[in-house]
N, C-alpha and C. Protein backbone atom coordinates (compact mmCIF):
# COMPACT_ATOMS: atom_id res chain seq x y z
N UNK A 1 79.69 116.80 73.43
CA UNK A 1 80.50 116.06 74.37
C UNK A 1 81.37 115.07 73.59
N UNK A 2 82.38 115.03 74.06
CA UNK A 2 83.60 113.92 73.24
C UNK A 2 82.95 113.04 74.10
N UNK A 3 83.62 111.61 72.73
CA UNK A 3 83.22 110.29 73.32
C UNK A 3 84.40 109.56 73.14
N UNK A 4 84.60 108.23 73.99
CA UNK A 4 85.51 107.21 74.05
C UNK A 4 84.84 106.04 73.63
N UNK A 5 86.08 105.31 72.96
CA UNK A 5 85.64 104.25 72.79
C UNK A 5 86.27 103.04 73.82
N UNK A 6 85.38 101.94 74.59
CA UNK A 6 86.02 101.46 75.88
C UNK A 6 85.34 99.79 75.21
N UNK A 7 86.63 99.26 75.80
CA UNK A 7 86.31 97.66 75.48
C UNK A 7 85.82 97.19 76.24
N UNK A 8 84.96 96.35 76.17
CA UNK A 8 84.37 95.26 77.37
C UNK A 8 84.42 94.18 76.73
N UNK A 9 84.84 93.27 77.54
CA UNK A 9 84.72 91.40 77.21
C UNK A 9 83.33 91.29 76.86
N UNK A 10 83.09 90.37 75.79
CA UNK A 10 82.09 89.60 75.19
C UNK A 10 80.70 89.24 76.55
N UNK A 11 81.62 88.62 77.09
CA UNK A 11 80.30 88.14 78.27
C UNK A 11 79.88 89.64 79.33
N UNK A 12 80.46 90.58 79.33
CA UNK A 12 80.28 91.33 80.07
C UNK A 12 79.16 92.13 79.33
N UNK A 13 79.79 92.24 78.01
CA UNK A 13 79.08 93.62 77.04
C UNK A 13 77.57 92.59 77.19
N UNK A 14 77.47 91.71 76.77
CA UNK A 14 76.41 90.49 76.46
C UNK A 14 75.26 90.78 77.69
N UNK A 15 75.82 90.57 78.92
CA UNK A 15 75.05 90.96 79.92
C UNK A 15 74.30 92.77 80.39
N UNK A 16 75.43 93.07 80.20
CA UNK A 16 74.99 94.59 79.27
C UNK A 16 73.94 94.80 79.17
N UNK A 17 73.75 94.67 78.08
CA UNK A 17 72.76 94.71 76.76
C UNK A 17 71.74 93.95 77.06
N UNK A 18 71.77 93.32 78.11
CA UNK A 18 70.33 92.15 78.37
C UNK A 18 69.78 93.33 79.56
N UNK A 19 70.98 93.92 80.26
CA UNK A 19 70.73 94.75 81.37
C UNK A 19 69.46 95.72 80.78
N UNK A 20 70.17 96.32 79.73
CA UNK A 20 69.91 97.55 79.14
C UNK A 20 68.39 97.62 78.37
N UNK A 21 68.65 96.65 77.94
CA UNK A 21 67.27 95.91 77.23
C UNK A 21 65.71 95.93 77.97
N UNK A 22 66.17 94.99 79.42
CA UNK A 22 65.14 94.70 80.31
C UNK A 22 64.37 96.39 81.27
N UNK A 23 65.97 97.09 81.29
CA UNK A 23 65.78 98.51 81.56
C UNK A 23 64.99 99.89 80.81
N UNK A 24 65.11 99.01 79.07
CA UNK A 24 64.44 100.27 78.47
C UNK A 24 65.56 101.49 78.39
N UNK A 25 66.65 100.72 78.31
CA UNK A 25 67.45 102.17 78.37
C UNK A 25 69.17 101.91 77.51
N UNK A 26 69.59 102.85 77.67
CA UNK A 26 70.75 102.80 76.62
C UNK A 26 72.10 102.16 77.11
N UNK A 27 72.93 101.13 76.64
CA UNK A 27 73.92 100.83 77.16
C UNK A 27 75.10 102.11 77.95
N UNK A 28 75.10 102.57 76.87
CA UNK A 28 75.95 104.40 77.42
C UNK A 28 75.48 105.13 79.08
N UNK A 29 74.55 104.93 78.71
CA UNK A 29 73.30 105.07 79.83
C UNK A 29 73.71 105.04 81.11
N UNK A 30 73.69 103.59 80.84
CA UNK A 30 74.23 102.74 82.48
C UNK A 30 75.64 102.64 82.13
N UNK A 31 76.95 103.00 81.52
CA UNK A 31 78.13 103.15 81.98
C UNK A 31 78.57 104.00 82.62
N UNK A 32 77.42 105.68 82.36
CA UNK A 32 77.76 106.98 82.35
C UNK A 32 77.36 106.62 83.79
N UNK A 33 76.49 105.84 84.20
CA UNK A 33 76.34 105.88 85.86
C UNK A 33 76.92 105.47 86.42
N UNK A 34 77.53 104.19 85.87
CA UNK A 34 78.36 103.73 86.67
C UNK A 34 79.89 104.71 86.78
N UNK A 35 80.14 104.86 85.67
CA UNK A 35 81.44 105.90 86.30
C UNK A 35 80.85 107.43 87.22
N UNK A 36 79.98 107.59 87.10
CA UNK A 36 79.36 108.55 88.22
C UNK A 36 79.71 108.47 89.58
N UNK A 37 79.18 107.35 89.72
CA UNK A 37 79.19 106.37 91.04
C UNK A 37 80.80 106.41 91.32
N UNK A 38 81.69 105.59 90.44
CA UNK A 38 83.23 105.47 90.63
C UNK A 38 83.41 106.69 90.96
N UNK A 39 83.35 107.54 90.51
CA UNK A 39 84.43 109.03 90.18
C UNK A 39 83.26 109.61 91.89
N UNK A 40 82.32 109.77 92.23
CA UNK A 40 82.20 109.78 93.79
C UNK A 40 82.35 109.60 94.66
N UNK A 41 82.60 108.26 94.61
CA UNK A 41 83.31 107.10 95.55
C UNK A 41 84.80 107.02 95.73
N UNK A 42 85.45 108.09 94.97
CA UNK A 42 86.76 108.67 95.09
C UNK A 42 86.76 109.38 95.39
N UNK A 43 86.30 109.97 95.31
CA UNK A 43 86.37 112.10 95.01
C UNK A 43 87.12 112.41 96.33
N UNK A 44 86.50 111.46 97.39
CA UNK A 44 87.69 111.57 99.17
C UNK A 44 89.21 111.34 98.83
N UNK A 45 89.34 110.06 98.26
CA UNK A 45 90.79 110.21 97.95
C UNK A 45 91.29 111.18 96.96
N UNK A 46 90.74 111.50 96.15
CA UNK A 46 91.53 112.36 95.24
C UNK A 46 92.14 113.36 95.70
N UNK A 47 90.74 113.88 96.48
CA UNK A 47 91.07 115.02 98.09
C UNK A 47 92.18 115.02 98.34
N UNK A 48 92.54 113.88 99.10
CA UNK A 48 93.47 114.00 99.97
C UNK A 48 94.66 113.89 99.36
N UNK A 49 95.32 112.65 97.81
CA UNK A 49 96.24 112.98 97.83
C UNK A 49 96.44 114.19 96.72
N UNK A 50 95.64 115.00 96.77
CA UNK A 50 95.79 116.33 96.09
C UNK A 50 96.49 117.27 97.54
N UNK A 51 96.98 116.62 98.39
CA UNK A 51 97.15 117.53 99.48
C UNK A 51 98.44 117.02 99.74
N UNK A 52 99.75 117.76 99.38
CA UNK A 52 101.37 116.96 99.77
C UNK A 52 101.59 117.05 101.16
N UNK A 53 101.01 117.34 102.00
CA UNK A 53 101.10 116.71 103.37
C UNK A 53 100.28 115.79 103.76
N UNK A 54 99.04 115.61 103.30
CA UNK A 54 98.01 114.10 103.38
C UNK A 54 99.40 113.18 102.92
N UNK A 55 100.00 113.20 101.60
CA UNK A 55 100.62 112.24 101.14
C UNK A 55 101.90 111.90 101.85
N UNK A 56 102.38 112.90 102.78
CA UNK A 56 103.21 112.76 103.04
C UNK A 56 103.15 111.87 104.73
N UNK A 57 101.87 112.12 104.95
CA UNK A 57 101.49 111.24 106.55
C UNK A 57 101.54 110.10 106.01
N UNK A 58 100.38 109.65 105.04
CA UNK A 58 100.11 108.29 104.75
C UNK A 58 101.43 107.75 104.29
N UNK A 59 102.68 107.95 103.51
CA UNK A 59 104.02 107.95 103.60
C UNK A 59 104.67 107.50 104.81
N UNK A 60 104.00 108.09 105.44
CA UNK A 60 104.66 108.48 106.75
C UNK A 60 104.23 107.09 107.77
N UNK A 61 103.38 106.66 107.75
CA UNK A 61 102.18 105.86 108.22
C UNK A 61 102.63 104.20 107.48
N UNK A 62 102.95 104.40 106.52
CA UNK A 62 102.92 103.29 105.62
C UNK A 62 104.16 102.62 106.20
N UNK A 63 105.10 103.83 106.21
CA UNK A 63 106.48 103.28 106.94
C UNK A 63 106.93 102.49 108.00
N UNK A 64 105.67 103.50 108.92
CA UNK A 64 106.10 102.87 110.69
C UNK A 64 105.09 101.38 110.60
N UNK A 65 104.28 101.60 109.83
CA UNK A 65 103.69 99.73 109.37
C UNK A 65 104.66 98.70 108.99
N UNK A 66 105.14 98.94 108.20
CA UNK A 66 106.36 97.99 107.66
C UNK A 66 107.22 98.03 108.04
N UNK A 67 107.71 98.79 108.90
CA UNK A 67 108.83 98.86 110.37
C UNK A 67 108.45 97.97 111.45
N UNK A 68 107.29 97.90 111.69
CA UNK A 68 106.71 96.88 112.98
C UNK A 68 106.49 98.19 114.42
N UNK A 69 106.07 99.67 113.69
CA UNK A 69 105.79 100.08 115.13
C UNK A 69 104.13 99.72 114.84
N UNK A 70 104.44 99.74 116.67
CA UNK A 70 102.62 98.87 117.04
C UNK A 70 101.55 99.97 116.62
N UNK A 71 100.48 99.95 116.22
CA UNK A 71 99.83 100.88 115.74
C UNK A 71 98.73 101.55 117.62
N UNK A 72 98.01 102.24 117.37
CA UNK A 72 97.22 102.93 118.22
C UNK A 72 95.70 102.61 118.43
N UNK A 73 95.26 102.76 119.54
CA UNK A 73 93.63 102.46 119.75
C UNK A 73 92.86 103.95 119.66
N UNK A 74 91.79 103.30 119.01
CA UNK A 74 90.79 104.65 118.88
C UNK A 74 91.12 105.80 120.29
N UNK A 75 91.44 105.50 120.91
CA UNK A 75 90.98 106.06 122.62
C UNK A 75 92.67 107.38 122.62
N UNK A 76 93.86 106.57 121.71
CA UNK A 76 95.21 106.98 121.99
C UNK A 76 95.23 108.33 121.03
N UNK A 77 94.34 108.07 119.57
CA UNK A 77 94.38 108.95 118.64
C UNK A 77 93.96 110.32 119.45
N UNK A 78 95.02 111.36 118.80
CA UNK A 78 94.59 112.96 119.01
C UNK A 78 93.32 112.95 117.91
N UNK A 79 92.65 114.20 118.77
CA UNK A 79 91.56 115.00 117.74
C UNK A 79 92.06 115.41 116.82
């Protein structure tokens, strides 16, 4: 597996390593989870704007916001 090399601030890495320590486990460890977590917690958006008509509503959507049309109640939305 290729590796990166990624900076962290002093106080961050510091806490880290106290993390990692108290855990019994490897700093790498707990980054590889945490971007786990990130890259999941997207994976919906990526979805969507992998889709040029998703992008093109929310476009679309973004517009009539900053135009001042009034937006809709749960009850008005189509299925």
């Amino acid at each position: 597996m290729a590796t990166a090399t990624v900076r962290i601030p002093a106080e961050k890495r510091d806490t880290l390593k106290t993390i990692a320590a108290i855990e019994k486990t490897e700093m790498k460890m707990i980054l590889s989870d945490l971007i786990d977590e990130y890259i999941e917690r997207h994976k919906e958006t990526l979805d969507l704007l992998s889709r040029p008509e998703w992008v093109e509503a929310i476009a679309q959507g973004e517009a009539e916001v900053d135009s001042g049309v009034p937006g809709k109640r749960l009850d008005e939305l189509e299925d």
